[in-house]
Protein backbone atom coordinates (compact mmCIF):
# COMPACT_ATOMS: atom_id res chain seq x y z
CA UNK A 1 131.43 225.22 408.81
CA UNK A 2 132.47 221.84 408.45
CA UNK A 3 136.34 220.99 409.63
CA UNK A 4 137.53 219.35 406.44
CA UNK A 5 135.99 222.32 403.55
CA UNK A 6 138.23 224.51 402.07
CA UNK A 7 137.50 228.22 401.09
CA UNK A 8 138.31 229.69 398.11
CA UNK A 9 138.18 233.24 397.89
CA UNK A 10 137.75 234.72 394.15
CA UNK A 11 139.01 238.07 393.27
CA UNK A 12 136.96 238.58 389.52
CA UNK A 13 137.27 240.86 387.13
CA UNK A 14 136.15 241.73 383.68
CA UNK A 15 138.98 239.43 382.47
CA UNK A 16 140.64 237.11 385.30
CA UNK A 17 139.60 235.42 388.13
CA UNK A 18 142.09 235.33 391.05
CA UNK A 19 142.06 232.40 393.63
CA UNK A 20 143.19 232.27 396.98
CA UNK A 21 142.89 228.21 398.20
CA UNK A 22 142.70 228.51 402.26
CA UNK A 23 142.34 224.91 403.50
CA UNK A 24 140.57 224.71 406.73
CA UNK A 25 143.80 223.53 408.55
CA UNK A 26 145.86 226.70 407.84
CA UNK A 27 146.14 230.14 408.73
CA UNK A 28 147.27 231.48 405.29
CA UNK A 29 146.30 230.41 401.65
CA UNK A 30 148.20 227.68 400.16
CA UNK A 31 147.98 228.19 396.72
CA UNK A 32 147.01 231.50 394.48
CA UNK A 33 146.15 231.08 390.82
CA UNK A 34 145.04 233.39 387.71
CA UNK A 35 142.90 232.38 385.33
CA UNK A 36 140.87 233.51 382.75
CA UNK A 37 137.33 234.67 383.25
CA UNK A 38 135.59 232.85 381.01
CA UNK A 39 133.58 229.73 381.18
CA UNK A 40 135.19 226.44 379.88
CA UNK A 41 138.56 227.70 381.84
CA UNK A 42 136.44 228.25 385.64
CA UNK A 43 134.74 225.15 384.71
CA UNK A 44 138.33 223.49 384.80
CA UNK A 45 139.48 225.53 387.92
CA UNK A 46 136.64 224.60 389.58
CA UNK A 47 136.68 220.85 389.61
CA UNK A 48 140.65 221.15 389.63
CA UNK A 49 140.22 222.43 393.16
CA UNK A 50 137.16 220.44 394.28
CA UNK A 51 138.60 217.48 392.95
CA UNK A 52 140.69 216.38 396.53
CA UNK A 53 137.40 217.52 398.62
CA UNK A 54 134.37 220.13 399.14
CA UNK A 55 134.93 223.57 399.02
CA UNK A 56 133.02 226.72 399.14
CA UNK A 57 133.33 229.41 396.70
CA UNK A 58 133.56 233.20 397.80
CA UNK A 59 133.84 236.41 396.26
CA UNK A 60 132.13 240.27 396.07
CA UNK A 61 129.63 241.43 394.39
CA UNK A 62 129.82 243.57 391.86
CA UNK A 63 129.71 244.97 387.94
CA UNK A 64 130.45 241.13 386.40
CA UNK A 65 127.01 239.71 388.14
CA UNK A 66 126.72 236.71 389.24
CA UNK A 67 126.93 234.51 386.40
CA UNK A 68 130.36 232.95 388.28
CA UNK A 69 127.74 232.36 391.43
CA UNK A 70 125.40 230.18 388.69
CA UNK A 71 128.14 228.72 386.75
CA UNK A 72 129.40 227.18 390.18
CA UNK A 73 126.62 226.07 391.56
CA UNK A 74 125.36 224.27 388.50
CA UNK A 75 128.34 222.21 388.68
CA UNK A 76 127.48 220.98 392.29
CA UNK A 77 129.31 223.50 394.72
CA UNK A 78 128.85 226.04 397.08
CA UNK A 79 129.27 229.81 395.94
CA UNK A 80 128.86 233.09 398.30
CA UNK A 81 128.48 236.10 397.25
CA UNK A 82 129.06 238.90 399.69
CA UNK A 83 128.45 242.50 400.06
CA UNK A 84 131.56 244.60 399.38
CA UNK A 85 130.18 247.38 401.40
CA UNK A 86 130.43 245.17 404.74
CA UNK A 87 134.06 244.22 404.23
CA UNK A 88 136.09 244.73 407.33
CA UNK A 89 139.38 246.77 406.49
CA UNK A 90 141.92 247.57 408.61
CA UNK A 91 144.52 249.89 408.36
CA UNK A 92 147.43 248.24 407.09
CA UNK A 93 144.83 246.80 404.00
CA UNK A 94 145.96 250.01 402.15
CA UNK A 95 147.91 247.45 399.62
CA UNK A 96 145.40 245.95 397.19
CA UNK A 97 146.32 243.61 395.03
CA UNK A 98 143.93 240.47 393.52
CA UNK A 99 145.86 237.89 395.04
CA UNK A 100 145.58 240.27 398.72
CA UNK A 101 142.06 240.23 397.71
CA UNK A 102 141.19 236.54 397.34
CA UNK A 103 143.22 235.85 400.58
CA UNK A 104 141.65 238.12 402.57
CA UNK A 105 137.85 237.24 401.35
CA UNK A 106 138.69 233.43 402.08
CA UNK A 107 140.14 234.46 405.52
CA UNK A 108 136.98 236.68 406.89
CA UNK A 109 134.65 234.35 405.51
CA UNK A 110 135.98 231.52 407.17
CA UNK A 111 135.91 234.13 410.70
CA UNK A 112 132.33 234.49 409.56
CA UNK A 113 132.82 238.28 409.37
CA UNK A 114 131.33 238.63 405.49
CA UNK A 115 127.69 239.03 404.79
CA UNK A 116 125.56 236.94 402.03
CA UNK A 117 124.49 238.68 399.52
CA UNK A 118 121.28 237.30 398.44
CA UNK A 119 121.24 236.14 394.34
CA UNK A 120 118.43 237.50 392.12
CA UNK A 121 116.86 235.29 389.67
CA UNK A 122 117.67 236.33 386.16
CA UNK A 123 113.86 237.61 385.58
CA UNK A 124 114.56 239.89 388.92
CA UNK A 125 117.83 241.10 387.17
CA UNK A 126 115.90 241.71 384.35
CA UNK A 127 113.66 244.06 385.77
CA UNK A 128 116.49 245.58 387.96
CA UNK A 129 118.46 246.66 384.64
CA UNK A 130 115.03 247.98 383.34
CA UNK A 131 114.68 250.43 386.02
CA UNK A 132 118.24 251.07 386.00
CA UNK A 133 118.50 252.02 382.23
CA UNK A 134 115.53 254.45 383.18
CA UNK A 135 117.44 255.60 385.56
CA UNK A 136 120.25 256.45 382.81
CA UNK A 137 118.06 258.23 380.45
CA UNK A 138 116.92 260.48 382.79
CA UNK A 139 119.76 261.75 383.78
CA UNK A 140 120.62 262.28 380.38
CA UNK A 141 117.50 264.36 380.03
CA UNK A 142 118.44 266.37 382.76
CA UNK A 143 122.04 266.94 381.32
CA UNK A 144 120.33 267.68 378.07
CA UNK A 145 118.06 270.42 379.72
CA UNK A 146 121.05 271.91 381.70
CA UNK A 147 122.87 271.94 378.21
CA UNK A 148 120.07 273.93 376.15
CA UNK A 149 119.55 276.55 379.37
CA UNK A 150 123.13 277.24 379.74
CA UNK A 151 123.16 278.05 376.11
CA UNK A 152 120.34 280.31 376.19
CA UNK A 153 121.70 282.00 378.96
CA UNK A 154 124.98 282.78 377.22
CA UNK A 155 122.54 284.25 374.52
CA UNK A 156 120.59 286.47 377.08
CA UNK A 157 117.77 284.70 376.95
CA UNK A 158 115.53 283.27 380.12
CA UNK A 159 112.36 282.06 380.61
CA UNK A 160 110.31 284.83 382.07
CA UNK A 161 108.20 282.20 384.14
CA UNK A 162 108.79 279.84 387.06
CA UNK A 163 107.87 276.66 385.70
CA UNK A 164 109.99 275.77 383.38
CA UNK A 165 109.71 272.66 380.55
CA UNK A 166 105.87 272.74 380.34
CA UNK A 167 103.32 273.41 377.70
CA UNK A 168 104.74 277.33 378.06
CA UNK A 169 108.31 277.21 377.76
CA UNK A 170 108.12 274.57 375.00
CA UNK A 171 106.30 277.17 373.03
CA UNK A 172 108.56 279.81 374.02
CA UNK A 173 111.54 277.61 372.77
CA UNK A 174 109.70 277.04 369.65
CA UNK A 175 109.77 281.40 368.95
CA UNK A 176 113.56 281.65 369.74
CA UNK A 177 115.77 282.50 366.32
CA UNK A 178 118.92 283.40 366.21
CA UNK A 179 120.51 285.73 363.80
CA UNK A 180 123.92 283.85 363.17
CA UNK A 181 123.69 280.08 361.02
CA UNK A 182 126.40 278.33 363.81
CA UNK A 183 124.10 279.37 366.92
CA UNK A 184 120.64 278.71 365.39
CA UNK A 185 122.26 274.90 364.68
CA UNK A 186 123.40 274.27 368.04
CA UNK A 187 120.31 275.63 369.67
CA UNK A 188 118.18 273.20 367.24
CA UNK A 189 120.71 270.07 368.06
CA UNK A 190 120.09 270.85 371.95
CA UNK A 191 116.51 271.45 371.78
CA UNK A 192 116.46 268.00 369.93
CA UNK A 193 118.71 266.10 372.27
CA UNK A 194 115.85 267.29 374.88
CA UNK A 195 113.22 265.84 372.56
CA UNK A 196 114.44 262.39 371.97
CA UNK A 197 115.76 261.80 375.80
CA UNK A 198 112.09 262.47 376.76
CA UNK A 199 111.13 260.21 373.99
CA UNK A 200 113.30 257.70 375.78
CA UNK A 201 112.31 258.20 378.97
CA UNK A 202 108.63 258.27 377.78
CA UNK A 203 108.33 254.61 376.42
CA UNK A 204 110.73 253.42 379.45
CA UNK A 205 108.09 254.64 381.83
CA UNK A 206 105.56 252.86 380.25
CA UNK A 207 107.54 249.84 380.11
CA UNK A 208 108.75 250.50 384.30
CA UNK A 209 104.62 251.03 384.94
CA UNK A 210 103.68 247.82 383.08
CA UNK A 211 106.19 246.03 385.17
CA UNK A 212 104.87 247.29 387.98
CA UNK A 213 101.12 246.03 387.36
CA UNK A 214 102.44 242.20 386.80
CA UNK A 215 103.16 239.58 389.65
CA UNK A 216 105.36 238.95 391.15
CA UNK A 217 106.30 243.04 391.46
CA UNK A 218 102.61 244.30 391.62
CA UNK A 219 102.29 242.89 395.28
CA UNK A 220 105.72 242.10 395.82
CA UNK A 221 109.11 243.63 397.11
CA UNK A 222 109.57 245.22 393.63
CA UNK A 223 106.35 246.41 392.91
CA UNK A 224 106.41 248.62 395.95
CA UNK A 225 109.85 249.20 395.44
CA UNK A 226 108.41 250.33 391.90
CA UNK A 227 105.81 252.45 393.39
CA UNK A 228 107.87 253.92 396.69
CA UNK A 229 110.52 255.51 393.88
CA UNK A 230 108.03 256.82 391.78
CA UNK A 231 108.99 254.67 388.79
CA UNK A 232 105.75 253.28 388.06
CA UNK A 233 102.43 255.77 387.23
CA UNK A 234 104.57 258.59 387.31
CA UNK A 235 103.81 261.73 384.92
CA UNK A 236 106.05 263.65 383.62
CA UNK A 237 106.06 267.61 382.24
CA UNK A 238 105.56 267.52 377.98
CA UNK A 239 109.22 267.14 377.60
């Protein structure tokens, strides 16, 4: 790293951004600033604190993306983002707080002790968030199932067979009646809560597959990611 940068470690968060200014000359940050997180006011931040020399940007990844990492960079400077995972912690780091936070990422990274992250494009975050949202709806489906089975099983009533949710025990769920009004309604709003997850998790699997089949993911890290997780091609029971 070059003598005369200063790091500036960014603690983020859905609605401030925390600085920690660690100029390559001292052992502890000089200055520690909240702002808001939102555009115009990081674009002012940012070229307040470049504006006496180059600096280099560093925070962790996580659930606000890396829009901060492109903002940056589009205005000229260099932005790391590193994996929160890999974060040395020591005892005595027991205390968080934001301003701890943003000290302590500009201090390892200048030690060289944080690892890069790489970015995605936005079409690869794209695709991530499609798989992900798949990933959502089918654990609602589960849920759903576990719902309707517990029910039944308060009721007495169990599928006879092994297999369950195929052509069989949708038929046998389509026989079950119940004598009182309040149970045959909740057993009808469960059975349908199965129904439209698997809707859901139908047309998502066609989306996931058709993915899959275009470049750069058919050959590519994602498509055999894809294929590897069983996201794309995959068959599921009728519902």
């Amino acid at each position: 790293m070059e003598q005369n940068i200063t790091v500036i470690g960014l603690d983020v968060s859905k609605k401030t951004l925390v600085t920690g200014v660690l100029p390559m000359t001292r052992d502890r940050v000089t200055e520690s600033r909240v702002v808001s997180n939102a555009p115009q006011t990081i674009e002012r931040e940012v070229r307040r604190l470049t504006e006496r020399g180059p600096a280099v940007f560093v925070y962790e990844a996580g659930p606000c993306g890396y829009e901060i990492y492109r903002q940056i960079t589009r205005l000229g400077h260099r932005c790391v983002v590193v994996a929160p995972g890999l974060i040395p912690s020591r005892p005595t780091d027991r205390v968080k707080t934001d301003r701890r936070d943003a000290e302590k990422l500009a201090r390892l990274y200048r030690a060289g002790e944080l690892t890069e992250v790489r970015i995605p494009t936005r079409e690869e975050e794209a695709a991530r968030d499609l798989v992900r949202v798949r990933e959502d709806v089918l654990a609602d489906r589960l849920r759903a199932r576990h719902r309707l089975s517990k029910f039944l099983l308060r009721q007495g009533r169990a599928f006879g067979q092994t297999r369950a949710w195929g052509v069989a025990h949708h038929l046998w769920l389509k026989a079950q009646r119940f004598e009182w009004k309040p149970l045959q309604q909740t057993f009808e709003a469960c059975v349908r809560a199965c129904e439209e997850a698997q809707a859901r998790l139908d047309t998502l699997d066609s989306q996931v597959e058709d993915l899959a089949q275009r470049q750069p993911y058919r050959t590519g890290r994602f498509g055999t990611q894809f294929r590897r997780e069983g996201l794309a091609g995959q068959h599921h029971q009728s519902w």
